[in-house]
Protein backbone atom coordinates (compact mmCIF):
# COMPACT_ATOMS: atom_id res chain seq x y z
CA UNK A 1 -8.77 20.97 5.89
CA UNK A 2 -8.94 22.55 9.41
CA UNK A 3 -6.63 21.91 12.42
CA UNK A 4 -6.69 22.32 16.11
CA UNK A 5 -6.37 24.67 18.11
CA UNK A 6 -6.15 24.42 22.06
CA UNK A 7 -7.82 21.25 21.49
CA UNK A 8 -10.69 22.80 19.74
CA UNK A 9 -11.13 21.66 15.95
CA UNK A 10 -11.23 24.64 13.96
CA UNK A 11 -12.94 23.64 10.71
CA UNK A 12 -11.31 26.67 8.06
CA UNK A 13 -8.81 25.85 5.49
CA UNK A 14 -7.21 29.27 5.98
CA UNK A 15 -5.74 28.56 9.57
CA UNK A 16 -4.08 25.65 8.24
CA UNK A 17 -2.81 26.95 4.86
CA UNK A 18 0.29 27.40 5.57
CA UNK A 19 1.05 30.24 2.67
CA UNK A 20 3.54 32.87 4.47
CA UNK A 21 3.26 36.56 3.10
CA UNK A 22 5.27 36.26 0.12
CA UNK A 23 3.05 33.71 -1.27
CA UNK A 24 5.27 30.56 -0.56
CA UNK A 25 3.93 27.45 1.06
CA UNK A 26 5.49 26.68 4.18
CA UNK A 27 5.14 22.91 5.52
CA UNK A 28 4.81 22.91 9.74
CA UNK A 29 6.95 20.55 11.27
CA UNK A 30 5.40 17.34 12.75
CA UNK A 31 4.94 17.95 16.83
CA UNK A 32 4.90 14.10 17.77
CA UNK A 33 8.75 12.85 17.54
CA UNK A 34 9.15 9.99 20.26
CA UNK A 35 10.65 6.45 18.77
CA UNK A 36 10.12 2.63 18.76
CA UNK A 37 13.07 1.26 19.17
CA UNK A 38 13.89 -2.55 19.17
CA UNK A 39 15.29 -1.80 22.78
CA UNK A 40 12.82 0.78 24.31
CA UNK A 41 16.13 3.07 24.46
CA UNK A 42 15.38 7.14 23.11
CA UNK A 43 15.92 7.26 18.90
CA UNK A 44 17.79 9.87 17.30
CA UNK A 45 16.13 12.56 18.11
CA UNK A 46 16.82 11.88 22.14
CA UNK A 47 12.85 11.43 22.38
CA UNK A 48 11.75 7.64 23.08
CA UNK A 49 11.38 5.10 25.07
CA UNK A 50 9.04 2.98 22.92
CA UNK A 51 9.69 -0.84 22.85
CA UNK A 52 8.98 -2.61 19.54
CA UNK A 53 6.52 -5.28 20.13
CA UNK A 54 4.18 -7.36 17.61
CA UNK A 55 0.41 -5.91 17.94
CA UNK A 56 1.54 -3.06 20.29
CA UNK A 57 1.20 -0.12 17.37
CA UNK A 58 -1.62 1.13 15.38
CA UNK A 59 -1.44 3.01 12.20
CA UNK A 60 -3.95 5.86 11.05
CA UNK A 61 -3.29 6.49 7.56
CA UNK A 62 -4.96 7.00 4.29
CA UNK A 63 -3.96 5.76 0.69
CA UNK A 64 -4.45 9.43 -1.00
CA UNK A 65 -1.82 11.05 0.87
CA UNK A 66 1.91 10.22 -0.50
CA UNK A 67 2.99 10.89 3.48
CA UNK A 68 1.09 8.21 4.85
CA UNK A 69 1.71 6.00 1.73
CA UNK A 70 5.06 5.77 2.96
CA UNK A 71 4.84 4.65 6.36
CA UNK A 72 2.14 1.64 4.82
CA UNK A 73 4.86 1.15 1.98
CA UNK A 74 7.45 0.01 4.50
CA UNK A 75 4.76 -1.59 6.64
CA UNK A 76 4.17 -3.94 3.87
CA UNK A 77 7.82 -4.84 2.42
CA UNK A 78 8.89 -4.92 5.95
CA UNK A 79 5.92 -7.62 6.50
CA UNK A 80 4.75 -6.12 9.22
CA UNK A 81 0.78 -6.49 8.01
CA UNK A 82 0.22 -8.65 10.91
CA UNK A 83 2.45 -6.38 13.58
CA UNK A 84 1.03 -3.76 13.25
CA UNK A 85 -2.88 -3.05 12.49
CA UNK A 86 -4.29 -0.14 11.04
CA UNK A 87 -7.32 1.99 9.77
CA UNK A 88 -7.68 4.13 6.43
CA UNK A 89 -8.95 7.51 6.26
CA UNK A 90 -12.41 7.62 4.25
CA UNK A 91 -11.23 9.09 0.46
CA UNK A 92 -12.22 12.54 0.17
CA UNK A 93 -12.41 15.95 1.91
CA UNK A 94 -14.20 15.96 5.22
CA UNK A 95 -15.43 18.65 7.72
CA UNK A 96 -13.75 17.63 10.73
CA UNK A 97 -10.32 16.31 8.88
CA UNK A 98 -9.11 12.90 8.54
CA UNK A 99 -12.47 10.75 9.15
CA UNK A 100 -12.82 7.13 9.59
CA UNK A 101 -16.08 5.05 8.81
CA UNK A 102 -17.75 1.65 8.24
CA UNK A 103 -18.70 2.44 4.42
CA UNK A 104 -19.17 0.45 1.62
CA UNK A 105 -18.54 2.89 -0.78
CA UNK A 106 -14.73 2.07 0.41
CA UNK A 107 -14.70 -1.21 1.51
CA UNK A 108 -10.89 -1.50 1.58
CA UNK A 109 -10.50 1.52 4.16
CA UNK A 110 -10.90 -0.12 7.62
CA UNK A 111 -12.38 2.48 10.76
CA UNK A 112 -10.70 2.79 13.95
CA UNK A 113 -11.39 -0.70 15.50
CA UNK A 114 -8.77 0.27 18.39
CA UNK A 115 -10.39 3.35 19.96
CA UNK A 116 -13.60 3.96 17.81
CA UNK A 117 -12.10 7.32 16.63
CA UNK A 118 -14.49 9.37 13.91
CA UNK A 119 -11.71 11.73 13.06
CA UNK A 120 -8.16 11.62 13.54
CA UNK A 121 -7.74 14.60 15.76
CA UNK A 122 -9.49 12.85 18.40
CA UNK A 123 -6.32 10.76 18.75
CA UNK A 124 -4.01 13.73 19.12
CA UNK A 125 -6.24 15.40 21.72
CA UNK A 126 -6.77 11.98 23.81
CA UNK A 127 -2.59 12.17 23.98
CA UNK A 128 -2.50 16.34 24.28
CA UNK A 129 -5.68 17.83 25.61
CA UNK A 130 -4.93 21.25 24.49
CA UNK A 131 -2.96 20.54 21.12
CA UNK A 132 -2.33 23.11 18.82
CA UNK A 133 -1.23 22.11 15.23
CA UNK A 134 -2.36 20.29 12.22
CA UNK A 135 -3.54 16.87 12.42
CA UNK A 136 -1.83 14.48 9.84
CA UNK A 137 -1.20 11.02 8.58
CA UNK A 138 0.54 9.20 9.18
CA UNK A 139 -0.14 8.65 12.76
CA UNK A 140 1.80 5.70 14.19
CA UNK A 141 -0.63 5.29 17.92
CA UNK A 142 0.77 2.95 20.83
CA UNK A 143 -2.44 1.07 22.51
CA UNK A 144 -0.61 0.03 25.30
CA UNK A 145 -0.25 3.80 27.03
CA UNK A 146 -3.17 5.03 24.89
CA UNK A 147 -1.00 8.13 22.86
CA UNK A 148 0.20 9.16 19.85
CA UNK A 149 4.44 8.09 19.59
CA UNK A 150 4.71 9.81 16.16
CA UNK A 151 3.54 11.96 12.79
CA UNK A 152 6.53 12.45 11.21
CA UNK A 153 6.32 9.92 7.82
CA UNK A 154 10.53 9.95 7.33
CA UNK A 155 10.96 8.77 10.91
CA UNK A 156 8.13 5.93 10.94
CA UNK A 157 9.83 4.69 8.21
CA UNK A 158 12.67 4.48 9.61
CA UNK A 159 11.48 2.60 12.93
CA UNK A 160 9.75 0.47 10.74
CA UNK A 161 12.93 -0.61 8.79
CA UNK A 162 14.63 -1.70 11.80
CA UNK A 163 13.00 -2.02 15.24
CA UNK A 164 10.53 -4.34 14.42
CA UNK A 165 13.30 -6.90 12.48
CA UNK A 166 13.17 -9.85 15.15
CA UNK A 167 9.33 -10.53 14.13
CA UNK A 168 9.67 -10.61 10.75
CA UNK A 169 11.59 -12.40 8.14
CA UNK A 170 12.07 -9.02 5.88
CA UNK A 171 15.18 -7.84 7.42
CA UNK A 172 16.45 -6.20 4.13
CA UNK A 173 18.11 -2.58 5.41
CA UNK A 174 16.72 0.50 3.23
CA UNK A 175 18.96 2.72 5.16
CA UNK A 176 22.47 0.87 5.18
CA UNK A 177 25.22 2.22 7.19
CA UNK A 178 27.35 2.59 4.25
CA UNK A 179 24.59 4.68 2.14
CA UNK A 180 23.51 6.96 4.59
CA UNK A 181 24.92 10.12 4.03
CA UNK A 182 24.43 9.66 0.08
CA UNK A 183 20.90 8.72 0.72
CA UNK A 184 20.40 11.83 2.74
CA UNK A 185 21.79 14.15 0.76
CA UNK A 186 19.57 12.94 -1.67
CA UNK A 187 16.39 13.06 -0.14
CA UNK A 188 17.07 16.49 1.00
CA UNK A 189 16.40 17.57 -2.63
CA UNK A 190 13.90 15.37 -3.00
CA UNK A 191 11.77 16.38 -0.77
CA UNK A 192 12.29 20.46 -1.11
CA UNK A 193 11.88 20.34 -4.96
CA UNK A 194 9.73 17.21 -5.27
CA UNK A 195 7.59 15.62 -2.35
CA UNK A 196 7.05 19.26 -1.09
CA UNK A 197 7.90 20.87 -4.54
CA UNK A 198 3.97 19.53 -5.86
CA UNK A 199 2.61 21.18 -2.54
CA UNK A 200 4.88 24.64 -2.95
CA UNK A 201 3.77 24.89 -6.77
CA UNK A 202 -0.02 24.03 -5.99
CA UNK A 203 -0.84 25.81 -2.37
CA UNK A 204 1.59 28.90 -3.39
CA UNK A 205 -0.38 32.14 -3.85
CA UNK A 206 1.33 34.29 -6.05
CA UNK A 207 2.68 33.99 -9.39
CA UNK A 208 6.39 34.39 -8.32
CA UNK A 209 6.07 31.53 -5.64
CA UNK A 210 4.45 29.18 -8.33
CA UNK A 211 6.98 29.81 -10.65
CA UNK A 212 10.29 29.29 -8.30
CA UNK A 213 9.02 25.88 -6.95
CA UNK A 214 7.76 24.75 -10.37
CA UNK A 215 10.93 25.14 -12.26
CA UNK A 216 12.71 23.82 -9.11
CA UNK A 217 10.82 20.52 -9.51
CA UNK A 218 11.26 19.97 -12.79
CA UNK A 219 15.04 20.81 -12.72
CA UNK A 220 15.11 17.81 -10.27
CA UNK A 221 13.65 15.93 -12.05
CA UNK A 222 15.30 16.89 -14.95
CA UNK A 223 18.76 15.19 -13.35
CA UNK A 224 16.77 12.53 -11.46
CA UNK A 225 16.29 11.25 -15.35
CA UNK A 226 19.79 11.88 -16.52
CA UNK A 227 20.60 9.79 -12.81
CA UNK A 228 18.59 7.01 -13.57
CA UNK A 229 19.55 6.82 -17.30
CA UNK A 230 23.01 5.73 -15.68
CA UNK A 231 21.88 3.30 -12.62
CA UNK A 232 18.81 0.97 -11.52
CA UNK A 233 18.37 3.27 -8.42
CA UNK A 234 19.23 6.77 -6.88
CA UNK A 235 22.21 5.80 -5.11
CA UNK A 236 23.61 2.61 -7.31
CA UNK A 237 22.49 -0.51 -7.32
CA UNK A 238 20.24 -1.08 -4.26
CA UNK A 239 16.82 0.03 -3.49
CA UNK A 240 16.45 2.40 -0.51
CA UNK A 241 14.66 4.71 1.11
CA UNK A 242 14.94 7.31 -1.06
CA UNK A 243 13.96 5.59 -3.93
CA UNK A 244 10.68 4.94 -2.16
CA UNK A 245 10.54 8.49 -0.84
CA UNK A 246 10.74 9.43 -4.41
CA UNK A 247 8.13 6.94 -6.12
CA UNK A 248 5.22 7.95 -4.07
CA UNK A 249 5.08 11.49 -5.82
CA UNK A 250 5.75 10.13 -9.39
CA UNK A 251 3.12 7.59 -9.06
CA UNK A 252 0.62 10.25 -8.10
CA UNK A 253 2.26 12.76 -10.41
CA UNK A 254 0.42 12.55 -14.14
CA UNK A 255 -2.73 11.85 -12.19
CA UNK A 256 -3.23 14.57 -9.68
CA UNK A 257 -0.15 16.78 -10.25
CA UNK A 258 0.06 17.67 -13.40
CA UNK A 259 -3.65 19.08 -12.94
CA UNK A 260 -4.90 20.05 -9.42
CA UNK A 261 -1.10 21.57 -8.86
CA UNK A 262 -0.21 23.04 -12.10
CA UNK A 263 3.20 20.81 -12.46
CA UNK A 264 2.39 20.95 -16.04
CA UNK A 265 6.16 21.54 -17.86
CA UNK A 266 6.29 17.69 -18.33
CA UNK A 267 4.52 14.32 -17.12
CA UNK A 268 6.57 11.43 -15.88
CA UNK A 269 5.31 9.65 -19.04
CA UNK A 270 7.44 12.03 -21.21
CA UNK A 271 10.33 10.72 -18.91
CA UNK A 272 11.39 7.54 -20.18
CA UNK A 273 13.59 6.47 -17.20
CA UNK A 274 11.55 7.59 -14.71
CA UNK A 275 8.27 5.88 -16.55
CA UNK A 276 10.32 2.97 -16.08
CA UNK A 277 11.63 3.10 -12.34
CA UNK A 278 8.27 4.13 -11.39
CA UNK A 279 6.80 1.10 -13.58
CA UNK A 280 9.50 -1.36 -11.87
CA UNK A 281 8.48 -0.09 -8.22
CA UNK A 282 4.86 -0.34 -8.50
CA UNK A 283 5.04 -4.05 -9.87
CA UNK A 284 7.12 -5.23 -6.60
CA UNK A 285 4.91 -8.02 -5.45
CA UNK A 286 1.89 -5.73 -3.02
CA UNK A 287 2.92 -2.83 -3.75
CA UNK A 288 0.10 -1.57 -6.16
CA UNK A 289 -2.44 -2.88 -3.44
CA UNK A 290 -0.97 0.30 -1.31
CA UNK A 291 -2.29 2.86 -4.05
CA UNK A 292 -5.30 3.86 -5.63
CA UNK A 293 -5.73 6.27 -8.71
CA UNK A 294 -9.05 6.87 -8.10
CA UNK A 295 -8.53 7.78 -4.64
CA UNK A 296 -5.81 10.08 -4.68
CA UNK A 297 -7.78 12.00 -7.52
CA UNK A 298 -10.97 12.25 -5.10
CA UNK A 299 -8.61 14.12 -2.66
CA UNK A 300 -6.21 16.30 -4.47
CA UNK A 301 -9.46 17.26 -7.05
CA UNK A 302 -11.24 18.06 -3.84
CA UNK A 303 -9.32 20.70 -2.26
CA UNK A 304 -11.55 23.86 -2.86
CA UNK A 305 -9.07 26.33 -2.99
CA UNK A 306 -7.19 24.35 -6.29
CA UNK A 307 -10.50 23.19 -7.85
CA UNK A 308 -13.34 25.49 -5.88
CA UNK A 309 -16.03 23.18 -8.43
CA UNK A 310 -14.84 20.04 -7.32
CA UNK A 311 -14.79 17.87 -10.68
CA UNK A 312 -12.52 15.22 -10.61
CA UNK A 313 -11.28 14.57 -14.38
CA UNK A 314 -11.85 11.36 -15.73
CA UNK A 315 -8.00 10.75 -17.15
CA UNK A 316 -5.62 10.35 -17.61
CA UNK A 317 -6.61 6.88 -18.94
CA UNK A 318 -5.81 3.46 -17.57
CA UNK A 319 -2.74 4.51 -15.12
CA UNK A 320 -2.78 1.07 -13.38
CA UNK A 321 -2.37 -0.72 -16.80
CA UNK A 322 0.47 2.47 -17.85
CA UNK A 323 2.67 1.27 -14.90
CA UNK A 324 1.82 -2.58 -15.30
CA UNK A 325 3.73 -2.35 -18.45
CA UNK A 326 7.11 -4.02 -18.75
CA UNK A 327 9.88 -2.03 -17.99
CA UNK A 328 13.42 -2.17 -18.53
CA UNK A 329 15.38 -1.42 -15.28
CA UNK A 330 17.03 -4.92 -15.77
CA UNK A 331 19.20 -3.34 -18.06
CA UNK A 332 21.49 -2.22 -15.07
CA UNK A 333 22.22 -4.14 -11.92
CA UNK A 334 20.50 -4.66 -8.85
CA UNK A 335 22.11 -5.84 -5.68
CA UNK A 336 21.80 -9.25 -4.41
């Protein structure tokens, strides 16, 4: 996938690789931090000014990238489906990026009803005519001043858990006050060794690289299932962020991971309590609607430089019924 560059979009996957000299993948930081805020006051990063509002916000996202699955994960147990509207990337690598479409190959990924976008970086350079940077989901879009407010997933999230709570009925907190710090801590792993642990293993370009971030991963989540052998979530009894930071690699893990990235030591299926939080997670009511198996595959399976042929495997059999499968998190307690 390309990116822009002074506004330009540069279709070659080697400007945007990321992959410094040594081999190692090296994630860019999101350029587009601003906040909603229930109040229109800055966030926590100082940038802001944003006022929450039903039907202000637009969403670009797509359902094969575990970023963007996020932000529409708290979009949906938030109940914010009618808030805030949004449009789904077409499954699939594309010349010109992210690209949005009226097909009925993919009937459940809306186009860009809002501003009749093709391809995502069209929003970033209507907000930033000479942008430099990748172009990413998600991207959270305010119609009523016509620009991109964010494309940083962990912070969307966050806006979304809060800001938006006097037009909706799902006030439930997934970052309390009093779990903060342990759900930070724990997401700082998470993410280095796991969300971006798949990407360091798969996109790293030398043996050494591929071999530090692989055994990284799987010593995380070697204690994740000694964790959640003692307790229904990562930090005790209550689901949080982290646990849904967390779920939307292991869902896509046996299916594209284990394959396209070479994260091939173990499968979550060989992980009995991690089978099972993953199992109880993905049967909360609407939350399977927010993932597709077959999608995910056409996208990791398509990136040339992993799998220059481009055949998607047919297995690993049946993962929707897999994770449909009772599970038997009741065993410890959840919070009221």
């Amino acid at each position: 996938m390309g990116m822009l560059v002074d506004g330009a979009w540069i279709d070659n996957d080697a400007t945007a690789r990321e992959v410094a000299t040594d081999g190692k993948f090296q994630r860019t930081e999101s350029q587009f931090r601003s906040w909603v805020t229930a109040d229109g006051c800055p966030g926590p990063t100082g940038d802001g000014g944003f006022l929450a509002e039903p039907g202000r916000y637009h969403l670009y996202l797509a359902y094969t990238c575990p970023w963007a699955h996020r932000a529409l994960i708290f979009r949906a147990i938030k109940g914010l489906d009618s808030a805030i509207t949004v449009s789904m990337a077409q499954p699939g690598r594309h010349e010109q990026g992210w690209t949005f479409a009226d097909n009925p190959d993919f009937p459940d990924c809306p186009p860009d009803h809002v501003n009749g976008f093709k391809h995502l970086h069209q929003a970033y350079t209507a907000s930033e005519v000479d942008y430099t940077g990748k172009v990413t989901v998600p991207t959270l879009w305010d119609k009523q001043t016509s620009q991109v407010v964010n494309n940083e997933s962990s912070e969307i999230i966050r806006m979304f858990n809060v800001a938006f709570d006097a037009f909706t009925n799902a006030t439930e907190d997934y970052y309390p006050a009093d779990l903060c710090a342990e759900i930070d801590t724990i997401n700082a792993r998470v993410y280095h060794t796991v969300n971006n642990g798949v990407y360091r293993a798969g996109f790293a370009s030398s043996q050494e690289a591929y071999e530090e971030a692989v055994v990284a991963l799987f010593d995380t989540l070697d204690d994740l299932e000694k964790l959640l052998g003692t307790q229904r979530y990562l930090v005790g009894d209550r689901l949080t962020e982290a646990d849904w930071r967390l779920w939307v690699t292991l869902i896509r893990f046996d299916a594209c991971y284990v394959g396209a990235f070479k994260c091939n030591i173990r499968r979550i299926a060989d992980y009995p309590n991690l089978t099972n939080f993953t199992r109880e997670l993905y049967q909360i009511p609407g939350i399977s609607k927010t993932f597709s198996f077959g999608y995910a595959k056409l996208n990791y399976y398509g990136i040339e430089r992993v799998n220059p042929n481009g055949i998607i495997p047919v297995g690993p059999e049946d993962q929707e019924s897999f994770y449909s499968m009772p599970h038997d998190r009741d065993r410890f307690p959840a919070a009221d």
